[in-house]
N, C-alpha and C. Protein backbone atom coordinates (compact mmCIF):
# COMPACT_ATOMS: atom_id res chain seq x y z
N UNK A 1 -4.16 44.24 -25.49
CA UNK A 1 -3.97 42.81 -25.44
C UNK A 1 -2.47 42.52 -25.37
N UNK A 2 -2.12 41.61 -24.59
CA UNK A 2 -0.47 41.21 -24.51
C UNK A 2 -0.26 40.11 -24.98
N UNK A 3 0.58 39.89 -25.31
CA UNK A 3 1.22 38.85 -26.32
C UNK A 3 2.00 38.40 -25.60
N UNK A 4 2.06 36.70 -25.62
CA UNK A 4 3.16 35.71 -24.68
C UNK A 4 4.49 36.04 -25.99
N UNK A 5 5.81 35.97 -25.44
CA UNK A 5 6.88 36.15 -26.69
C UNK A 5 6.99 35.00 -26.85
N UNK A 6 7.46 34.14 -27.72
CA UNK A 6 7.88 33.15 -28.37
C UNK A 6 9.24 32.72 -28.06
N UNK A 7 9.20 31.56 -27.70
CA UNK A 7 10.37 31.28 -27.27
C UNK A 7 11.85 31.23 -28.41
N UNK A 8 12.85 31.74 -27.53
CA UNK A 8 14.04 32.01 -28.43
C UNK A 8 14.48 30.45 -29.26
N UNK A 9 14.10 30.82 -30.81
CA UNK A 9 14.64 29.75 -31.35
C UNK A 9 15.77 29.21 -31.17
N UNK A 10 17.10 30.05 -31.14
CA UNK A 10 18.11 29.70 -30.77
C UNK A 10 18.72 29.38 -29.70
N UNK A 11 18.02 29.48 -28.66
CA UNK A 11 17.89 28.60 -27.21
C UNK A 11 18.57 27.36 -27.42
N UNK A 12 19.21 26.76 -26.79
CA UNK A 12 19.24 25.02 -26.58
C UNK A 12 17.95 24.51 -25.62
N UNK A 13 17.90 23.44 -26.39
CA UNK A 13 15.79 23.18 -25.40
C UNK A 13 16.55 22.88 -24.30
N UNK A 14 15.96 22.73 -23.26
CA UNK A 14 16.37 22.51 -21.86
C UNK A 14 16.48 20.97 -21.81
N UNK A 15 17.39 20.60 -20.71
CA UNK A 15 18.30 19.08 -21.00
C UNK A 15 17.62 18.74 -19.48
N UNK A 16 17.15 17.52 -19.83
CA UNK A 16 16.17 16.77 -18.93
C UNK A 16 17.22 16.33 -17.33
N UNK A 17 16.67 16.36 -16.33
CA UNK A 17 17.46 16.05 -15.15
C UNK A 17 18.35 15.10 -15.33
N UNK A 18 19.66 15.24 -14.87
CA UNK A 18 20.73 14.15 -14.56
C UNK A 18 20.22 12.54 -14.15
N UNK A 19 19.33 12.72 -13.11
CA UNK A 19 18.58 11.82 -12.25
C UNK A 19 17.14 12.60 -12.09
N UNK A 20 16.23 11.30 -12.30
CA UNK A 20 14.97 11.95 -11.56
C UNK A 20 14.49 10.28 -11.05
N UNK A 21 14.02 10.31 -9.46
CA UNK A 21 12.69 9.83 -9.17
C UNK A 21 11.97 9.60 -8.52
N UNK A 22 10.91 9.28 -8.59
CA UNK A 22 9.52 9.43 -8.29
C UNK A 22 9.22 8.26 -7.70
N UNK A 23 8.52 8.38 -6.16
CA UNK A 23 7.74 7.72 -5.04
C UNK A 23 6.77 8.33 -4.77
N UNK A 24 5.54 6.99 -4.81
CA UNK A 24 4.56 7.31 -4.69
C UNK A 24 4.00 6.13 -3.65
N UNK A 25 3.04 6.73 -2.44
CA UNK A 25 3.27 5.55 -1.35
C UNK A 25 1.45 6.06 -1.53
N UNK A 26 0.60 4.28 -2.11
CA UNK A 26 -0.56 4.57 -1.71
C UNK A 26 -1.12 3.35 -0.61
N UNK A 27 -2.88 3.70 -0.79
CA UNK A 27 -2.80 3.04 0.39
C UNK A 27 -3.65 3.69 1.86
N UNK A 28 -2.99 2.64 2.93
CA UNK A 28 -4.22 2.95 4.07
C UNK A 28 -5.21 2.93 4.67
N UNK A 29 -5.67 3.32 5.45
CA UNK A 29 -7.04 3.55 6.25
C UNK A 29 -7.55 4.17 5.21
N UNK A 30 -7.20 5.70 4.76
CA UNK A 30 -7.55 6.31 4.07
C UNK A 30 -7.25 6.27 2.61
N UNK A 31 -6.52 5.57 2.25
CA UNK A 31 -6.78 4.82 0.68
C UNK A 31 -6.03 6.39 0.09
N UNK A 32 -5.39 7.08 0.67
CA UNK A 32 -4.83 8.23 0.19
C UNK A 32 -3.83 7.86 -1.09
N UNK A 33 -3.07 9.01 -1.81
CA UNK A 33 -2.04 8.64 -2.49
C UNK A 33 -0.98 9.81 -1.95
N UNK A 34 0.28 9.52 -1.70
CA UNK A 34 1.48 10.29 -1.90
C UNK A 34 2.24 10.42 -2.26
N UNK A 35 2.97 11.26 -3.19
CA UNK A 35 3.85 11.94 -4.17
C UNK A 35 5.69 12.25 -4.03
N UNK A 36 6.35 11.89 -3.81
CA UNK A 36 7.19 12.92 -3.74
C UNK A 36 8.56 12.54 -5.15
N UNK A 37 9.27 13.41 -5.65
CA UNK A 37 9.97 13.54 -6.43
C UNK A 37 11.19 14.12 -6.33
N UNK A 38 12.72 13.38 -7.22
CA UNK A 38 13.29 14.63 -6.71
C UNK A 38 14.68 14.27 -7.90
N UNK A 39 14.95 15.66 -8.33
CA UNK A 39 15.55 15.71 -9.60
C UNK A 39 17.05 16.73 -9.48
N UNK A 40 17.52 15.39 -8.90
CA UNK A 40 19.40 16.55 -8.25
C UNK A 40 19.93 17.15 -8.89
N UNK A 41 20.75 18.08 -8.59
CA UNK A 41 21.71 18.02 -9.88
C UNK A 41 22.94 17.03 -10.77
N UNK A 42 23.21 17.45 -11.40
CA UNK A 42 24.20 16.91 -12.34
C UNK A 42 25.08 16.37 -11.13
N UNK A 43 25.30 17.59 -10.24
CA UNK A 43 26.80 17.19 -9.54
C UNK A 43 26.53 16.19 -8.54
N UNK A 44 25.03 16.40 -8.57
CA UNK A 44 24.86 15.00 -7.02
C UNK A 44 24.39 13.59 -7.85
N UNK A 45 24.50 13.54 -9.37
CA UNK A 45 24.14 12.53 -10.16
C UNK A 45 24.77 11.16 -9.67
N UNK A 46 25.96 10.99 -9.37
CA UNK A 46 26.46 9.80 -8.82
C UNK A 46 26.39 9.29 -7.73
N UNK A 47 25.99 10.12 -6.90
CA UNK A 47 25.31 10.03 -5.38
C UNK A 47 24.34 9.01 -5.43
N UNK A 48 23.07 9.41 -6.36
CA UNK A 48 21.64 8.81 -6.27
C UNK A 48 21.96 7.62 -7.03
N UNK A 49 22.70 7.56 -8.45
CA UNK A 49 23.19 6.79 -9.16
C UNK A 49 23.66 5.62 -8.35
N UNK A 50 24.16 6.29 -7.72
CA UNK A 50 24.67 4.42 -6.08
C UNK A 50 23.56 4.25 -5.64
N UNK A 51 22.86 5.13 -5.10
CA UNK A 51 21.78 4.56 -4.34
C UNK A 51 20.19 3.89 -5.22
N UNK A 52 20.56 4.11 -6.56
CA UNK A 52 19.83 3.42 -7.37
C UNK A 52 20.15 2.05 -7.65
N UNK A 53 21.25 1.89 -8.12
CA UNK A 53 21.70 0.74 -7.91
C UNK A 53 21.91 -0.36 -6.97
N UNK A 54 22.02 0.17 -5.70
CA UNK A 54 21.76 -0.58 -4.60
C UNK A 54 20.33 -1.54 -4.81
N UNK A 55 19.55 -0.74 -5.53
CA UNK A 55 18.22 -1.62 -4.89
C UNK A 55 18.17 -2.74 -5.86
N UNK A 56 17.60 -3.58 -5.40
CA UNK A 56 17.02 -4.85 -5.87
C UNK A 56 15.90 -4.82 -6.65
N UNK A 57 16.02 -4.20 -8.09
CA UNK A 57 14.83 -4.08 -9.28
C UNK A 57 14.52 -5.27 -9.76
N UNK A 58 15.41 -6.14 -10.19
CA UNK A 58 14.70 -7.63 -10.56
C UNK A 58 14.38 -8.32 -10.09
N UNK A 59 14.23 -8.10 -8.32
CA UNK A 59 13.41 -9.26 -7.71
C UNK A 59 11.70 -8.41 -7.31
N UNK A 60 12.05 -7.18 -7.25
CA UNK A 60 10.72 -6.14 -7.56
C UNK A 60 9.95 -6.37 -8.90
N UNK A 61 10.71 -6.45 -10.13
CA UNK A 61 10.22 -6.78 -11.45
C UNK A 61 9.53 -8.07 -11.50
N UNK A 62 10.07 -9.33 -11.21
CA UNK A 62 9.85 -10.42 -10.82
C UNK A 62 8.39 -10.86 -10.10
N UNK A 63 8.11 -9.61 -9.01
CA UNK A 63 7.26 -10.04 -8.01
C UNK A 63 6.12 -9.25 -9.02
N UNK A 64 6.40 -8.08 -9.33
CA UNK A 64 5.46 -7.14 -10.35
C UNK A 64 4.81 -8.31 -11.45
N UNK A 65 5.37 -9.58 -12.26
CA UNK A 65 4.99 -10.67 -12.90
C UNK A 65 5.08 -10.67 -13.92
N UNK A 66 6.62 -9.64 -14.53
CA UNK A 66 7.21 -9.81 -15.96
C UNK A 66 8.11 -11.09 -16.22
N UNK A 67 8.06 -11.10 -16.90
CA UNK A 67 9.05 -12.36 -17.42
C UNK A 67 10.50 -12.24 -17.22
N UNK A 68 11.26 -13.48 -16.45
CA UNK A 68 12.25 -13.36 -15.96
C UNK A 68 13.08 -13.66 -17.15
N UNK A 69 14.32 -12.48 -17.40
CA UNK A 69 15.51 -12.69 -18.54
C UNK A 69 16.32 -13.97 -18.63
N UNK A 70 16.51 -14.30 -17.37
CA UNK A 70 17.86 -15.34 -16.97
C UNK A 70 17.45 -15.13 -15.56
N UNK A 71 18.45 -16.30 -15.48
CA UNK A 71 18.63 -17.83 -14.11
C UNK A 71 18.44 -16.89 -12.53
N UNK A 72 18.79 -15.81 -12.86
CA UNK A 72 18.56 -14.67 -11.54
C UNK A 72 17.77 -14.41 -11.28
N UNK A 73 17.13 -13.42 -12.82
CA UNK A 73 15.51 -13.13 -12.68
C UNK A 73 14.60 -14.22 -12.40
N UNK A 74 14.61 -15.64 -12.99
CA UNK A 74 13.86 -16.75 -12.62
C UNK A 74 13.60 -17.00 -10.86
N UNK A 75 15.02 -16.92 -10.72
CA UNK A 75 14.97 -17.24 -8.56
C UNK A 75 14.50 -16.51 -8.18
N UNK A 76 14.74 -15.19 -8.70
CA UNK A 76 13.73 -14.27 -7.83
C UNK A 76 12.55 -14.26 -8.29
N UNK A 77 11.69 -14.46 -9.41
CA UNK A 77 10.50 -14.85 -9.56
C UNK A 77 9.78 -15.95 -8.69
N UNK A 78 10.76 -16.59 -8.34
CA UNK A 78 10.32 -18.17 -7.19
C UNK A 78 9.99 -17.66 -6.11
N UNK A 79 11.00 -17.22 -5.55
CA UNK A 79 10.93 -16.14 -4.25
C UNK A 79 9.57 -15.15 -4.19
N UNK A 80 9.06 -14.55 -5.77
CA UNK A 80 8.28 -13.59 -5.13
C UNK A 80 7.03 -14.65 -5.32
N UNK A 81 6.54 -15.41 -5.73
CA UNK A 81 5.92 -16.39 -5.65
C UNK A 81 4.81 -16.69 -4.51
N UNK A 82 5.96 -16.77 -3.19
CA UNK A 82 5.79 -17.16 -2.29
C UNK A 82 5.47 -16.28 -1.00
N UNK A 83 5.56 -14.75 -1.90
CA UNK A 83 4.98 -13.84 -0.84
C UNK A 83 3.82 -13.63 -0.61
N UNK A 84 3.68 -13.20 0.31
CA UNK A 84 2.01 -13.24 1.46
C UNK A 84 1.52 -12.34 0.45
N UNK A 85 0.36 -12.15 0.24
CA UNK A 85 -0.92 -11.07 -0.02
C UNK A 85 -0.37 -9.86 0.87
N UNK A 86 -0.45 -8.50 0.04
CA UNK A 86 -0.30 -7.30 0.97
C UNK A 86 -1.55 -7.08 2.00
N UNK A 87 -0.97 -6.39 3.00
CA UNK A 87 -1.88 -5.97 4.36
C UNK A 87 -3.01 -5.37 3.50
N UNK A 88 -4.54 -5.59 4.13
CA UNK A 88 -5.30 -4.85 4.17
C UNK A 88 -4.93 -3.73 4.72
N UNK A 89 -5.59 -2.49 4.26
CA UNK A 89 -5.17 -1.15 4.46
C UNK A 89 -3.47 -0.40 5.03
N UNK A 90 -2.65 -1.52 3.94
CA UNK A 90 -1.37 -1.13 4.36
C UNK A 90 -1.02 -0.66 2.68
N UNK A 91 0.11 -0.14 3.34
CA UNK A 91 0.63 0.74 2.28
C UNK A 91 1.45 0.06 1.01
N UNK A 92 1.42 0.41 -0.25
CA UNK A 92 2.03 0.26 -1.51
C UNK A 92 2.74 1.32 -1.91
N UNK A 93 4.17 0.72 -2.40
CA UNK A 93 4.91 2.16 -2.79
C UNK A 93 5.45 1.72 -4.60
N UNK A 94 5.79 2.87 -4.93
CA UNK A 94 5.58 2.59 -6.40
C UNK A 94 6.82 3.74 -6.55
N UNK A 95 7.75 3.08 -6.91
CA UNK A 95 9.29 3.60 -7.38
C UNK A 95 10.09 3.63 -8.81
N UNK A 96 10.26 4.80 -8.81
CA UNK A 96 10.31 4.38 -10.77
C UNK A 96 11.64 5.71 -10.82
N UNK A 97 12.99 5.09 -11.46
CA UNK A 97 13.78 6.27 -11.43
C UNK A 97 14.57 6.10 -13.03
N UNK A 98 14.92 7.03 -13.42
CA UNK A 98 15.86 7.41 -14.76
C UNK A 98 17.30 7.91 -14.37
N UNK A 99 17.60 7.77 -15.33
CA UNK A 99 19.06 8.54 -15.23
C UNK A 99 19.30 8.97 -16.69
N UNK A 100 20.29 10.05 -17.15
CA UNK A 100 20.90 10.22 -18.32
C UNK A 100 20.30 9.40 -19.59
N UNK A 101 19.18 9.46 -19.60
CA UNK A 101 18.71 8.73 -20.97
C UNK A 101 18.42 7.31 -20.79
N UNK A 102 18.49 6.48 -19.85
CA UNK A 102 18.51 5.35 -19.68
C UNK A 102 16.68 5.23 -19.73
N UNK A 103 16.35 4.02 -19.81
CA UNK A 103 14.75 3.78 -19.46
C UNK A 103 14.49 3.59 -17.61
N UNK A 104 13.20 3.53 -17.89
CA UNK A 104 13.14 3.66 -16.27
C UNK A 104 13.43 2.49 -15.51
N UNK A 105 13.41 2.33 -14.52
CA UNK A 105 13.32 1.03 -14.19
C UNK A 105 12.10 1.48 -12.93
N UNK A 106 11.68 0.31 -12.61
CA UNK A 106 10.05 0.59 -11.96
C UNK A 106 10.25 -0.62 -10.80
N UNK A 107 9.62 -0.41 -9.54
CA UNK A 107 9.08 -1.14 -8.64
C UNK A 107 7.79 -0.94 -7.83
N UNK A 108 7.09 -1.80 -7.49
CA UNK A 108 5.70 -1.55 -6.72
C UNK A 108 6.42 -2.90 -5.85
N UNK A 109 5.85 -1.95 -4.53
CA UNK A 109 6.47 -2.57 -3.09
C UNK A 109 5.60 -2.61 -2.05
N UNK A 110 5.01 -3.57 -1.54
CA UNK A 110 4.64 -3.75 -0.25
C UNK A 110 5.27 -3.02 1.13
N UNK A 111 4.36 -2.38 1.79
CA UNK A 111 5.46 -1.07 2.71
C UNK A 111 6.54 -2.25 3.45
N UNK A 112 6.07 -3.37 4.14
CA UNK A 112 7.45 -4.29 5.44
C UNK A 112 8.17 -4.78 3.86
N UNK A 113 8.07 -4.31 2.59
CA UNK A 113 9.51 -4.69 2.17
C UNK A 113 10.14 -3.17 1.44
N UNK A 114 9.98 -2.24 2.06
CA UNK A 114 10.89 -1.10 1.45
C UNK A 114 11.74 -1.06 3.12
N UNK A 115 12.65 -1.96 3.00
CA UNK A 115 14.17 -1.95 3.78
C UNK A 115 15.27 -2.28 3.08
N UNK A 116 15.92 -1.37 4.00
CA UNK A 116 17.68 -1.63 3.09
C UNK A 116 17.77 -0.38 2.53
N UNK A 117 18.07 -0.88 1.17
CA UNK A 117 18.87 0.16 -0.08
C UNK A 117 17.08 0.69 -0.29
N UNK A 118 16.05 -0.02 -0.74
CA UNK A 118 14.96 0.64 -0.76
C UNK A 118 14.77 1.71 0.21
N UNK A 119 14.62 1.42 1.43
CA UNK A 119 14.33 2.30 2.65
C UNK A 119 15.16 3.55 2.04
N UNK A 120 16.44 3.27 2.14
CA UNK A 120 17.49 4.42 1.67
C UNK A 120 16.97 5.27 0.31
N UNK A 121 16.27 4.69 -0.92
CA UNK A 121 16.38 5.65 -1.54
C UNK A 121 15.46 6.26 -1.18
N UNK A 122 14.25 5.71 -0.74
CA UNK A 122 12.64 6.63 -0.36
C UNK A 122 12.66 7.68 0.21
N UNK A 123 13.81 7.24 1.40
CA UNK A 123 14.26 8.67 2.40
C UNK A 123 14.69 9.72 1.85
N UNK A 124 15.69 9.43 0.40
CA UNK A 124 16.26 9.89 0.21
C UNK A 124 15.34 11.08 -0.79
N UNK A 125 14.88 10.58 -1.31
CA UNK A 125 13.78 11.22 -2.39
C UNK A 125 12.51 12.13 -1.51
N UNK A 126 11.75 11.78 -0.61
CA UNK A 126 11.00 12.37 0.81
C UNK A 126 12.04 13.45 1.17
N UNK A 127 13.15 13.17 1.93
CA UNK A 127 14.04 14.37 1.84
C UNK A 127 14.37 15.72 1.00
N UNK A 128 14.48 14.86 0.04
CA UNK A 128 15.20 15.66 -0.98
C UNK A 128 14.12 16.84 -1.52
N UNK A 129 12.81 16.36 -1.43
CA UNK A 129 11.80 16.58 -2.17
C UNK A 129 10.99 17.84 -0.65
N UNK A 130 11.06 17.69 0.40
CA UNK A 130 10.66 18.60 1.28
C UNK A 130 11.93 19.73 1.49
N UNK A 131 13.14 19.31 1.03
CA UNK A 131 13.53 20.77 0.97
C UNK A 131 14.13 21.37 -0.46
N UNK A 132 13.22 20.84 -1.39
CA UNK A 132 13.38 21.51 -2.30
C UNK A 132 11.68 22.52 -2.11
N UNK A 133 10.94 22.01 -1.50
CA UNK A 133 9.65 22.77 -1.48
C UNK A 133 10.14 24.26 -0.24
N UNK A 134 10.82 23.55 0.83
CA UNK A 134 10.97 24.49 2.03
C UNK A 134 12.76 24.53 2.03
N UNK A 135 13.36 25.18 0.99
CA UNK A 135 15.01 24.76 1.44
C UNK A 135 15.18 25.08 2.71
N UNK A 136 14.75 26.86 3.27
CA UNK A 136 15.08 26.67 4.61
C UNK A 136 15.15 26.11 5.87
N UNK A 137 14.19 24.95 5.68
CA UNK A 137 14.19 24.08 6.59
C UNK A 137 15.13 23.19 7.00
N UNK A 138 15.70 22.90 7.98
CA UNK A 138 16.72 21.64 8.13
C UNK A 138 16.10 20.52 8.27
N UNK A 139 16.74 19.72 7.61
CA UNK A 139 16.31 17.97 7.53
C UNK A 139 16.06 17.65 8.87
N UNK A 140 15.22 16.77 9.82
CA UNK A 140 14.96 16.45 11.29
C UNK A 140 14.44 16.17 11.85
């Protein structure tokens, strides 16, 4: 019989990703769900860190139907108000990223509104996330 060893007490536990996050695009004809994730390193932490920030979370939060903090969050609650019903059999994307201990911040998106800084991070995460499965592959 073999015995799993026990992990070294004196280890430091392992320190959670710099950045991590997670897109998930459901949805369709086929009502499928898709996954992708992606957890850089430390050194590309300020990279994603911009491109997190770019996006527009409180007018996503807003439309999601939390309660607006202040006079910003309120307008954009007005704004999402007034958006159409999503497409039958069109796609929903669901964006949720961390950084360094921070809480998450979360969006669920109708696919004709992931443009811009959204578009940018999705790509970025889809990317990131097919060549961490296949590095040898080139992006293309």
């Amino acid at each position: 019989m073999t015995e799993t060893p026990s992990p070294d007490p004196t280890a430091p536990p392992a320190r959670p990703p710099a950045v991590e996050v997670d897109v998930a695009r459901t949805g369709g004809i086929a009502g499928m769900t898709r996954r992708w994730s992606a957890q850089p390193p430390e050194a590309e932490a300020s990279e994603w860190i911009t491109l997190i920030d770019r996006c527009p979370w409180s007018e996503a939060s807003a439309a999601a139907g939390e309660d607006p903090d202040d006079e910003v969050e309120a307008a954009a609650q007005h704004r999402a108000t007034r958006r159409r019903e999503p497409m039958p059999d069109g796609f929903v994307w669901s964006i949720r990223a961390t950084w360094s201990g921070t809480g998450p911040l979360e969006a669920e998106l109708p696919d004709d509104e992931v443009v811009g800084a959204w578009r940018e991070l999705v790509d970025a995460v889809r990317d990131w996330s097919r060549q961490s499965v296949d590095p040898g592959r080139s992006s293309g």
